[in-house]
N, C-alpha and C. Protein backbone atom coordinates (compact mmCIF):
# COMPACT_ATOMS: atom_id res chain seq x y z
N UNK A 1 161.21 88.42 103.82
CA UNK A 1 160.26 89.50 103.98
C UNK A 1 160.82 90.63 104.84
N UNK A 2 162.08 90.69 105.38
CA UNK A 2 162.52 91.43 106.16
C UNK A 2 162.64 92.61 105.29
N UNK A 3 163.11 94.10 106.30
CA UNK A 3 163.11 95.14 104.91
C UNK A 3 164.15 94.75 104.90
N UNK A 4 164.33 95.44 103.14
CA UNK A 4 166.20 95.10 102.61
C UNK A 4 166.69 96.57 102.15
N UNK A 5 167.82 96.77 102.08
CA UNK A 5 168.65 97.97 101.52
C UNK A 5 168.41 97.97 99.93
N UNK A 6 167.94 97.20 99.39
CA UNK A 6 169.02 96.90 97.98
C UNK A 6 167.13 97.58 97.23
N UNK A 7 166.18 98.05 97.42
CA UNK A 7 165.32 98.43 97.16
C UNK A 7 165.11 99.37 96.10
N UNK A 8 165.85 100.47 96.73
CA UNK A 8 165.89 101.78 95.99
C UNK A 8 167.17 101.76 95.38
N UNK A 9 168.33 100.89 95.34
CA UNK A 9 168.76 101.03 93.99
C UNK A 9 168.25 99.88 92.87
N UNK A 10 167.67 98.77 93.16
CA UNK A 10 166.69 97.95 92.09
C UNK A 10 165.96 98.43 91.46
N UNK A 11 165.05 99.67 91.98
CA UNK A 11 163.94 100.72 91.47
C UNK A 11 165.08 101.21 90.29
N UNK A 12 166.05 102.10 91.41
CA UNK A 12 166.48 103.30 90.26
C UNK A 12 166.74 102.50 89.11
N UNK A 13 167.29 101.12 89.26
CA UNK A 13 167.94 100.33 87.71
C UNK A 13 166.63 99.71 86.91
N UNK A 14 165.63 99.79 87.69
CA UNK A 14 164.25 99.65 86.65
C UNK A 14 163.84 100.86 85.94
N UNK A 15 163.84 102.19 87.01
CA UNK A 15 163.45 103.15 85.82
C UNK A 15 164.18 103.69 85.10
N UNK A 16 165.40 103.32 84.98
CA UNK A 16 166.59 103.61 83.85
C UNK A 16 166.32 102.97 82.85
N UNK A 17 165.70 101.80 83.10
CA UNK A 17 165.93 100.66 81.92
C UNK A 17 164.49 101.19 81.32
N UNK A 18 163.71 101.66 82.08
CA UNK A 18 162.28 101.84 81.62
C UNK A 18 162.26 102.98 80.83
N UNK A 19 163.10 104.08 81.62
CA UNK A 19 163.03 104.94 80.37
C UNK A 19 163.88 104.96 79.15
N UNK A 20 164.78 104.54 79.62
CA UNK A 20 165.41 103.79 77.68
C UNK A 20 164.90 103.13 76.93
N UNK A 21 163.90 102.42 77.38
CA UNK A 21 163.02 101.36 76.45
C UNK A 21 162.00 101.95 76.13
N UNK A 22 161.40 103.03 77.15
CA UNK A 22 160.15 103.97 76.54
C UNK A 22 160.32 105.28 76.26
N UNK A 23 161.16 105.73 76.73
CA UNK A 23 161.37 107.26 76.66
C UNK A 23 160.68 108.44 77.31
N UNK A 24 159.79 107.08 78.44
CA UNK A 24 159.49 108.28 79.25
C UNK A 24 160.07 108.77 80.39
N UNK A 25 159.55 110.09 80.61
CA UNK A 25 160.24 110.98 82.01
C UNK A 25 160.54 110.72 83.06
N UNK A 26 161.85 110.58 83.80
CA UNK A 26 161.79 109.60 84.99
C UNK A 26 160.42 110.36 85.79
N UNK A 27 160.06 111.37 85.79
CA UNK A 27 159.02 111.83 86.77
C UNK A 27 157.23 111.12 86.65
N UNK A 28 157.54 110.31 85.48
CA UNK A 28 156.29 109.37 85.11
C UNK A 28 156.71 108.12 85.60
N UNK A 29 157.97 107.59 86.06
CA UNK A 29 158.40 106.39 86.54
C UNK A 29 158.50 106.40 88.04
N UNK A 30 157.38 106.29 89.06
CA UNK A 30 157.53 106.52 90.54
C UNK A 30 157.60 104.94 91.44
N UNK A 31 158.31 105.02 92.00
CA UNK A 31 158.59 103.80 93.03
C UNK A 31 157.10 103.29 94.06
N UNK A 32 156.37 102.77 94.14
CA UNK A 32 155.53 102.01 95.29
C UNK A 32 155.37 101.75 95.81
N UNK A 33 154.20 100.87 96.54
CA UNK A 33 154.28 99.63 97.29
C UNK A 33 155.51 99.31 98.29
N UNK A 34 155.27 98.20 99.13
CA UNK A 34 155.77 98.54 100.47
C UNK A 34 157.48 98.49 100.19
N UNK A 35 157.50 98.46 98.84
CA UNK A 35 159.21 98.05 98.82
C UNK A 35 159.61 99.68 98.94
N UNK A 36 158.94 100.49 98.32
CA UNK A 36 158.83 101.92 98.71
C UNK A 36 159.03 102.81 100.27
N UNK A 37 158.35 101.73 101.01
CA UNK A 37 158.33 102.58 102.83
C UNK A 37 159.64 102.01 103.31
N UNK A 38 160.16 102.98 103.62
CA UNK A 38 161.26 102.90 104.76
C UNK A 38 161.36 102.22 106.08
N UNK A 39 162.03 100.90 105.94
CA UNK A 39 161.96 100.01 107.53
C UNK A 39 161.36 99.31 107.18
N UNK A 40 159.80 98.67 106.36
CA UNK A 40 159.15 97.95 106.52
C UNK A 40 159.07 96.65 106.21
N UNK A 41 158.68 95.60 106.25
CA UNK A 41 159.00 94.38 105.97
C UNK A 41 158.34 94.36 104.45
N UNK A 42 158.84 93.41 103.33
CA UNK A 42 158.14 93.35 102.08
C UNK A 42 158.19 92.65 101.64
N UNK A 43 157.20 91.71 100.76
CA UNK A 43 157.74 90.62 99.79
C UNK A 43 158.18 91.35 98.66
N UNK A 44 159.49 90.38 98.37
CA UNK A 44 160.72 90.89 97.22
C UNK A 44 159.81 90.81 95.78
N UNK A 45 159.22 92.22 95.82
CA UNK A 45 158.66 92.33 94.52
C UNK A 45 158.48 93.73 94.42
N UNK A 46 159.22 94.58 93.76
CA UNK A 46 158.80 95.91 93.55
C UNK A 46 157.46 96.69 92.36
N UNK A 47 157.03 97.30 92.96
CA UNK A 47 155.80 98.31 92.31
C UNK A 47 156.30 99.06 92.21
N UNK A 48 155.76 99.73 90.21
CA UNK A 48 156.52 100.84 90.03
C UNK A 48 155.03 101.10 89.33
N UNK A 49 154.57 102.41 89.61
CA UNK A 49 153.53 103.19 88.53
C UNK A 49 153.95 104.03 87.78
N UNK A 50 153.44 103.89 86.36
CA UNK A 50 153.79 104.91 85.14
C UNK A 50 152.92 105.60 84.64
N UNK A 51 153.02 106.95 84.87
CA UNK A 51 151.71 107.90 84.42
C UNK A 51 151.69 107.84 82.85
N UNK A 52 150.89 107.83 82.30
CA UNK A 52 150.62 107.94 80.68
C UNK A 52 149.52 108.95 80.60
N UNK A 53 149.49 109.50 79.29
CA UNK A 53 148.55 111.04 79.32
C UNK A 53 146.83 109.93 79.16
N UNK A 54 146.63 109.07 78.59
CA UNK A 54 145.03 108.09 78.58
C UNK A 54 145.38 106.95 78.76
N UNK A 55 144.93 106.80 79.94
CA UNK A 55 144.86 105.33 80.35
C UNK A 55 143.82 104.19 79.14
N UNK A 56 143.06 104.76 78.58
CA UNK A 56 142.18 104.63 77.54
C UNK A 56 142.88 104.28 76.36
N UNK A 57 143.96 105.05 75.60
CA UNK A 57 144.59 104.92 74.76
C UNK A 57 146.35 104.77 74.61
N UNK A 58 146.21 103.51 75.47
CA UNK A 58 147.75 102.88 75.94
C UNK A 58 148.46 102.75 74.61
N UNK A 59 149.76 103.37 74.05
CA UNK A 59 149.85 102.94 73.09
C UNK A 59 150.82 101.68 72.70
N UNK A 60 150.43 100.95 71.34
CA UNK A 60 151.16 99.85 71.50
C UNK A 60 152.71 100.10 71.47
N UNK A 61 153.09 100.72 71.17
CA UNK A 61 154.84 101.37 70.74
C UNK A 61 155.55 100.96 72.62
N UNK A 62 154.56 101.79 73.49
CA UNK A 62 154.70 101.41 74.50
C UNK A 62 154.94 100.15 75.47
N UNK A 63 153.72 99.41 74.91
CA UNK A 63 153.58 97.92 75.47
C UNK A 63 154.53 97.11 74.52
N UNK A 64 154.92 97.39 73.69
CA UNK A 64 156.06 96.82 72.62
C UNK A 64 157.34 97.14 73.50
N UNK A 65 157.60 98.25 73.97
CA UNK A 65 158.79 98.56 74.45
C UNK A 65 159.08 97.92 76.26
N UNK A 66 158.04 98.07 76.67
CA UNK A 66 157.88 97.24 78.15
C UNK A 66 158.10 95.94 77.78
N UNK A 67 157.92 95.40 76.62
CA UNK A 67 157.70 93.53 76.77
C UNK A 67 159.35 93.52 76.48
N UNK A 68 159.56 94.37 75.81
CA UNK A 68 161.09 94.19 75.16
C UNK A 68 161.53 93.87 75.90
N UNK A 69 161.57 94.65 77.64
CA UNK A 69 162.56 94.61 78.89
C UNK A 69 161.84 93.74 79.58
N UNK A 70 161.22 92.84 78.87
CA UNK A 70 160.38 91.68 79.83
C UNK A 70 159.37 92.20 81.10
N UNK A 71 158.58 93.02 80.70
CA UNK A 71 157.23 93.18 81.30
C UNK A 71 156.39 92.50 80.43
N UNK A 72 155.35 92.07 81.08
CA UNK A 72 154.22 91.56 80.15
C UNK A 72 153.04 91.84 81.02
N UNK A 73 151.96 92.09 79.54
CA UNK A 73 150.98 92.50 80.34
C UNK A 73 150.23 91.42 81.16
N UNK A 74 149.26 91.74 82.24
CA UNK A 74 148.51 90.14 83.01
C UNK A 74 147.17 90.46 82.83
N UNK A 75 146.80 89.71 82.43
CA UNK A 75 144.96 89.66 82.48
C UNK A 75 144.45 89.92 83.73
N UNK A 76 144.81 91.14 84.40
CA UNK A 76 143.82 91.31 85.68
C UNK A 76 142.86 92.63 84.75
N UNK A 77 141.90 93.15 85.11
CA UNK A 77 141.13 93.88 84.83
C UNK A 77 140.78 95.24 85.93
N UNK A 78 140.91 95.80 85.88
CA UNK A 78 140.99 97.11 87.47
C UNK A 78 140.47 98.21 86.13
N UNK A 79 140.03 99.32 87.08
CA UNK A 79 139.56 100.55 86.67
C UNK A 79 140.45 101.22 86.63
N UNK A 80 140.80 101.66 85.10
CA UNK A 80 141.35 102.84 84.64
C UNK A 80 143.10 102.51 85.52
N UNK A 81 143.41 101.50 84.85
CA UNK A 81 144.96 100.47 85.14
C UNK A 81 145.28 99.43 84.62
N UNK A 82 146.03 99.89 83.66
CA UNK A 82 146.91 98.19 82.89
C UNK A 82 147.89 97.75 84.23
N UNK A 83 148.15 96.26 84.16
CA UNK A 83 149.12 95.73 84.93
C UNK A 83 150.06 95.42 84.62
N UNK A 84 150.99 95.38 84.68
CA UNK A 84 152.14 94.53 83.76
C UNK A 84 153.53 93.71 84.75
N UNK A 85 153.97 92.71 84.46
CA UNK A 85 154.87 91.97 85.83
C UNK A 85 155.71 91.54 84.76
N UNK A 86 157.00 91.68 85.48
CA UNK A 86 158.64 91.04 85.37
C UNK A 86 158.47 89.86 85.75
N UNK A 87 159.18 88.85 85.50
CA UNK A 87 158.81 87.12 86.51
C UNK A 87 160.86 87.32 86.83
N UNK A 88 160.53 86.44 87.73
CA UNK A 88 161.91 85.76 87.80
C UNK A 88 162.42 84.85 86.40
N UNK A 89 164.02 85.35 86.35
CA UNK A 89 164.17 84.26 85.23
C UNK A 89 164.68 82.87 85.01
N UNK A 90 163.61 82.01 85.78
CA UNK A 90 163.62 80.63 85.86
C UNK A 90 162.71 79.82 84.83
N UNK A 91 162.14 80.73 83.62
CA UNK A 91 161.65 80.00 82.50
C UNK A 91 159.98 79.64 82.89
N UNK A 92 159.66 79.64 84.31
CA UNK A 92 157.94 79.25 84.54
C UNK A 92 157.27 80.29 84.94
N UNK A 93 157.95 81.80 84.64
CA UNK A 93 156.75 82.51 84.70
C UNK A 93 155.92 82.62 86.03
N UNK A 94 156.64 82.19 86.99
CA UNK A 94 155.67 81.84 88.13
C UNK A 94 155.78 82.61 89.30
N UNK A 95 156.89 83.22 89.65
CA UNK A 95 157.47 84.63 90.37
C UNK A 95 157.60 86.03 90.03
N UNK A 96 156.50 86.98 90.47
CA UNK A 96 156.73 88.19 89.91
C UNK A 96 158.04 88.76 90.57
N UNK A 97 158.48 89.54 90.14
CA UNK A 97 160.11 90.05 90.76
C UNK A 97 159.59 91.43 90.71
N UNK A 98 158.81 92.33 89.46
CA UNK A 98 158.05 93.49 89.39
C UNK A 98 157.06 93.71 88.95
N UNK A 99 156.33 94.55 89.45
CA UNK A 99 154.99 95.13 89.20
C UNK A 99 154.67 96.03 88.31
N UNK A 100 154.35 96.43 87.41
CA UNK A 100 153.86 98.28 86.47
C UNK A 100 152.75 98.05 86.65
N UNK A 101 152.44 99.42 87.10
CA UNK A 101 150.66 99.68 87.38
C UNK A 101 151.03 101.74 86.14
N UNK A 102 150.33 100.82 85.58
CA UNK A 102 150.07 101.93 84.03
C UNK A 102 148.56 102.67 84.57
N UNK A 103 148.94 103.97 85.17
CA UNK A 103 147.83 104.38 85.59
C UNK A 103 147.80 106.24 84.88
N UNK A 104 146.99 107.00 84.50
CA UNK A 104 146.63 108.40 84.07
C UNK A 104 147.76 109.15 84.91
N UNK A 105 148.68 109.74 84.28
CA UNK A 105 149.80 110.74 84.88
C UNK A 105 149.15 111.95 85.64
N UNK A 106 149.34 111.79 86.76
CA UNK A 106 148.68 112.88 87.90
C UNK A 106 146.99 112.62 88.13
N UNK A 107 146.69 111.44 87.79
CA UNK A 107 144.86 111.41 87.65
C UNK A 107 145.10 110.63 89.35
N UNK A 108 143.60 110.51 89.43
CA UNK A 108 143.30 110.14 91.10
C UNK A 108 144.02 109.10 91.55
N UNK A 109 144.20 108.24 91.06
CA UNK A 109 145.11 106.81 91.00
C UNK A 109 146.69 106.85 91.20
N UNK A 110 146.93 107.92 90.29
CA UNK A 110 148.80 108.66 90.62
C UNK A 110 148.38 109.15 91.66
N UNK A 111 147.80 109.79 92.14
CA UNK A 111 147.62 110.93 93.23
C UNK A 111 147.84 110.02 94.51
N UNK A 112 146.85 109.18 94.43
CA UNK A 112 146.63 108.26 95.77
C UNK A 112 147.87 107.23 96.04
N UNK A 113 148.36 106.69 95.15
CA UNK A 113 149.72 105.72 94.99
C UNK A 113 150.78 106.67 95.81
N UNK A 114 150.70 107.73 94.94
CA UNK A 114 151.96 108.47 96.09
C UNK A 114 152.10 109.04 97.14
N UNK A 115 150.02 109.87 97.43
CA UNK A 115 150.27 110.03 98.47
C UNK A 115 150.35 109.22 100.03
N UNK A 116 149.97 107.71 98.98
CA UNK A 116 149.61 106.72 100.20
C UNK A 116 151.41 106.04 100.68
N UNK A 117 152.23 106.28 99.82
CA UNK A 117 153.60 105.84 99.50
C UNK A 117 154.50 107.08 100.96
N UNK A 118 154.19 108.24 100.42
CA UNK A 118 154.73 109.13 101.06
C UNK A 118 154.25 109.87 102.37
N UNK A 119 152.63 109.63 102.80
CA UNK A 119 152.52 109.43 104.43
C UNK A 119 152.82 108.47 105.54
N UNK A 120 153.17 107.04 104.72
CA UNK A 120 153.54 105.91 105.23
C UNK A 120 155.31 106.62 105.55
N UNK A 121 156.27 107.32 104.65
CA UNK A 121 157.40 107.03 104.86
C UNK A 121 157.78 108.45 106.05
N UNK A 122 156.64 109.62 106.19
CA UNK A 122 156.54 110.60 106.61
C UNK A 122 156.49 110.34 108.11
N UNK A 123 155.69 108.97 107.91
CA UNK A 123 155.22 108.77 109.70
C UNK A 123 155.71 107.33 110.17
N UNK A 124 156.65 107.20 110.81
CA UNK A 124 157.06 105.73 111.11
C UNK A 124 155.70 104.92 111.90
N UNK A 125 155.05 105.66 112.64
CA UNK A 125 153.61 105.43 113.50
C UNK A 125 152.79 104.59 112.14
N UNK A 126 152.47 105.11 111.51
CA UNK A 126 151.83 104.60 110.04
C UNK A 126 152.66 103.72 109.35
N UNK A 127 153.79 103.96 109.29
CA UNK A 127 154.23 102.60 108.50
C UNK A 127 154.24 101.58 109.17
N UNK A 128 154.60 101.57 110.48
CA UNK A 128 155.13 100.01 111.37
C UNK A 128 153.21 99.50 111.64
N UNK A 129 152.02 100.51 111.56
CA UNK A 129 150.53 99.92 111.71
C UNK A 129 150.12 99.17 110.06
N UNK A 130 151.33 99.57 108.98
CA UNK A 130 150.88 99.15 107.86
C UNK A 130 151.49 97.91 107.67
N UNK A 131 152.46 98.11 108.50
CA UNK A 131 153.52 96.41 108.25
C UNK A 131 153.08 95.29 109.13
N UNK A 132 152.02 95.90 110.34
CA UNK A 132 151.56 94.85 111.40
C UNK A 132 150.15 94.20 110.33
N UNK A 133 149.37 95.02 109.73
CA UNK A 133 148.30 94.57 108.68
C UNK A 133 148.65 93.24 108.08
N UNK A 134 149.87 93.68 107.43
CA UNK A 134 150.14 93.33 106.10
C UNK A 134 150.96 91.96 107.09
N UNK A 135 151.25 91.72 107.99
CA UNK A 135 151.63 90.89 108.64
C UNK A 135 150.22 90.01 109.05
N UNK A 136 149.72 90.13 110.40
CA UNK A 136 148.62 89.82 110.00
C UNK A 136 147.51 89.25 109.19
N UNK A 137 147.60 89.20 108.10
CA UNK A 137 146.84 88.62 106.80
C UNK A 137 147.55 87.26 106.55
N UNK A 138 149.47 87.40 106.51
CA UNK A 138 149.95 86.05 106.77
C UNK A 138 149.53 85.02 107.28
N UNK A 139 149.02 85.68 108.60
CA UNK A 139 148.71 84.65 109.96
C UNK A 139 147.11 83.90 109.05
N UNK A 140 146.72 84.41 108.47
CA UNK A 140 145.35 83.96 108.43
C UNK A 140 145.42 82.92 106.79
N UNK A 141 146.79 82.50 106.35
CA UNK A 141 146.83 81.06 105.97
C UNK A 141 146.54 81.71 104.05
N UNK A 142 145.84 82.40 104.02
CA UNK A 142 145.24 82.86 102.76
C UNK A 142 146.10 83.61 101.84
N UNK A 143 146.54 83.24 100.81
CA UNK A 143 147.54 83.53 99.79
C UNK A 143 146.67 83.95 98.64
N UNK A 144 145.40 84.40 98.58
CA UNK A 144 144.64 84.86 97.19
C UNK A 144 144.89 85.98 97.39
N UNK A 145 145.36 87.01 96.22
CA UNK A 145 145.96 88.23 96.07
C UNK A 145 144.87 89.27 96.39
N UNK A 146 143.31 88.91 95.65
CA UNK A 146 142.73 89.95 95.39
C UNK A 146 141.98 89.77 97.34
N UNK A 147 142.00 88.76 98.08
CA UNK A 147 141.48 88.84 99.29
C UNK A 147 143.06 89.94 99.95
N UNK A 148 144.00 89.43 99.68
CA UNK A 148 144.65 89.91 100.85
C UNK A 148 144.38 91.80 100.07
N UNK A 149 144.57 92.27 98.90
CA UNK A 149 144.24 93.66 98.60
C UNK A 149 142.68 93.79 99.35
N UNK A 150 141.64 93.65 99.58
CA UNK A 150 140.61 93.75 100.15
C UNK A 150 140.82 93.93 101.94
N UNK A 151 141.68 93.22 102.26
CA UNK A 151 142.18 92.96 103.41
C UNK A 151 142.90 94.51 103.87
N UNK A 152 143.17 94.98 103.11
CA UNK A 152 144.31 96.13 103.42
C UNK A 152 143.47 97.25 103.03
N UNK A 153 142.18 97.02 102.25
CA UNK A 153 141.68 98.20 101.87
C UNK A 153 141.29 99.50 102.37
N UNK A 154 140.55 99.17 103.71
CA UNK A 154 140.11 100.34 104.53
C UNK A 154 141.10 101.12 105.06
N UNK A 155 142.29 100.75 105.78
CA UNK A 155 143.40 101.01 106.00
C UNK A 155 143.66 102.59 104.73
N UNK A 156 144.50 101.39 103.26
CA UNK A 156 144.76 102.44 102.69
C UNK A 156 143.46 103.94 101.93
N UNK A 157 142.23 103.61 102.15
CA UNK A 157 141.64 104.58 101.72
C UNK A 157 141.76 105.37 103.06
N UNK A 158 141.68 105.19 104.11
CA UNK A 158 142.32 106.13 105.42
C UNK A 158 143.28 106.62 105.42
N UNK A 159 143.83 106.63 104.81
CA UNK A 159 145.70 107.00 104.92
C UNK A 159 145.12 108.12 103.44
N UNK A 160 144.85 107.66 102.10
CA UNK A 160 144.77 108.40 101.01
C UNK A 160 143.85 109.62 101.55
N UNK A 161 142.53 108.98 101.77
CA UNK A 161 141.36 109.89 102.81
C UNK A 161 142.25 111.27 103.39
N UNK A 162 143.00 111.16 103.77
CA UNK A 162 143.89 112.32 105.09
C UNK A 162 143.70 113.01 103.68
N UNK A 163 144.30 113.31 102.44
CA UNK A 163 145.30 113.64 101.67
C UNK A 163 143.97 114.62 100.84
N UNK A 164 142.58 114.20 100.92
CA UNK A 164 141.32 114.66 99.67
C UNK A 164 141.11 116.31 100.46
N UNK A 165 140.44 116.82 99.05
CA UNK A 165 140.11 118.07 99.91
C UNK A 165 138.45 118.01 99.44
N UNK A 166 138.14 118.63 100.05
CA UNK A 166 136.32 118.74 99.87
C UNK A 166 135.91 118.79 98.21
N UNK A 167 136.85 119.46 97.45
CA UNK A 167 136.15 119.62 96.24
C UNK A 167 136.64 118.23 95.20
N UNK A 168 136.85 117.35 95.97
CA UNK A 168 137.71 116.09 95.11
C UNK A 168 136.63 114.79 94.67
């Protein structure tokens, strides 16, 4: 869980591969999640979000071309977000290695992913209070995904919060 170096070139060799397999714009292929903040501790699993013009009308050509490079989609259900995870390749499917969060290109969801990505790396003060959280939740024994995202929630709508303007 320590941070590692090898981050941001694992990203760059995912969205290479991503956009050869889909053809989309590296500027629709953005890096995430804490493997994203600079210094911080992370479990070895990178988040990558891909803007698409309707989250509504994902097309299959697409999800054909993600499975190709071994994404598959996961039965989680979220608002206006397909999921999709890489596993490790040990045959059980049981280690995500990556994340795709298929979310509306520039819609509130892109907006907030990056700006919550890029005040964390802006302010070391904010990242090292995001890595004590996310530490923290360890201590408390509980490994259910959707508690520990609940766990972190108020946090990141405070951090996105900074970023809204009145007419949003």
């Amino acid at each position: 869980m320590d941070p590692q170096v090898g981050w941001k070139p694992e990203f760059q060799k995912t969205q290479q591969e991503i956009h050869e397999a889909t053809g989309l714009n590296f500027n629709r292929i953005e890096h995430i999640g804490s493997t994203s903040i600079n210094g911080i501790k992370a479990k070895p699993m990178i988040d990558i979000v891909l803007g698409v013009d309707d989250i509504h009308h994902v097309s299959v050509e697409l999800l054909k071309s993600l499975r190709a490079i071994q994404f598959y989609r996961l039965q989680v259900v979220l608002e206006n977000e397909v999921v999709l995870a890489k596993f490790l390749d040990n045959g059980e499917l049981d280690t995500k290695t990556h994340i795709i969060h298929l979310v509306e290109y520039e819609g509130q969801k892109w907006n907030d992913l990056l700006s919550f990505r890029d005040q964390l790396n802006a302010s070391e003060l904010l990242a090292k209070e995001y890595e004590a959280l996310k530490l923290s939740y360890l201590l408390t024994g509980n490994e259910d995904m959707d508690d520990y995202t609940m766990y972190k929630e108020d946090f990141v709508k405070r951090i996105v919060g900074r970023n809204k303007t009145t007419d949003s």
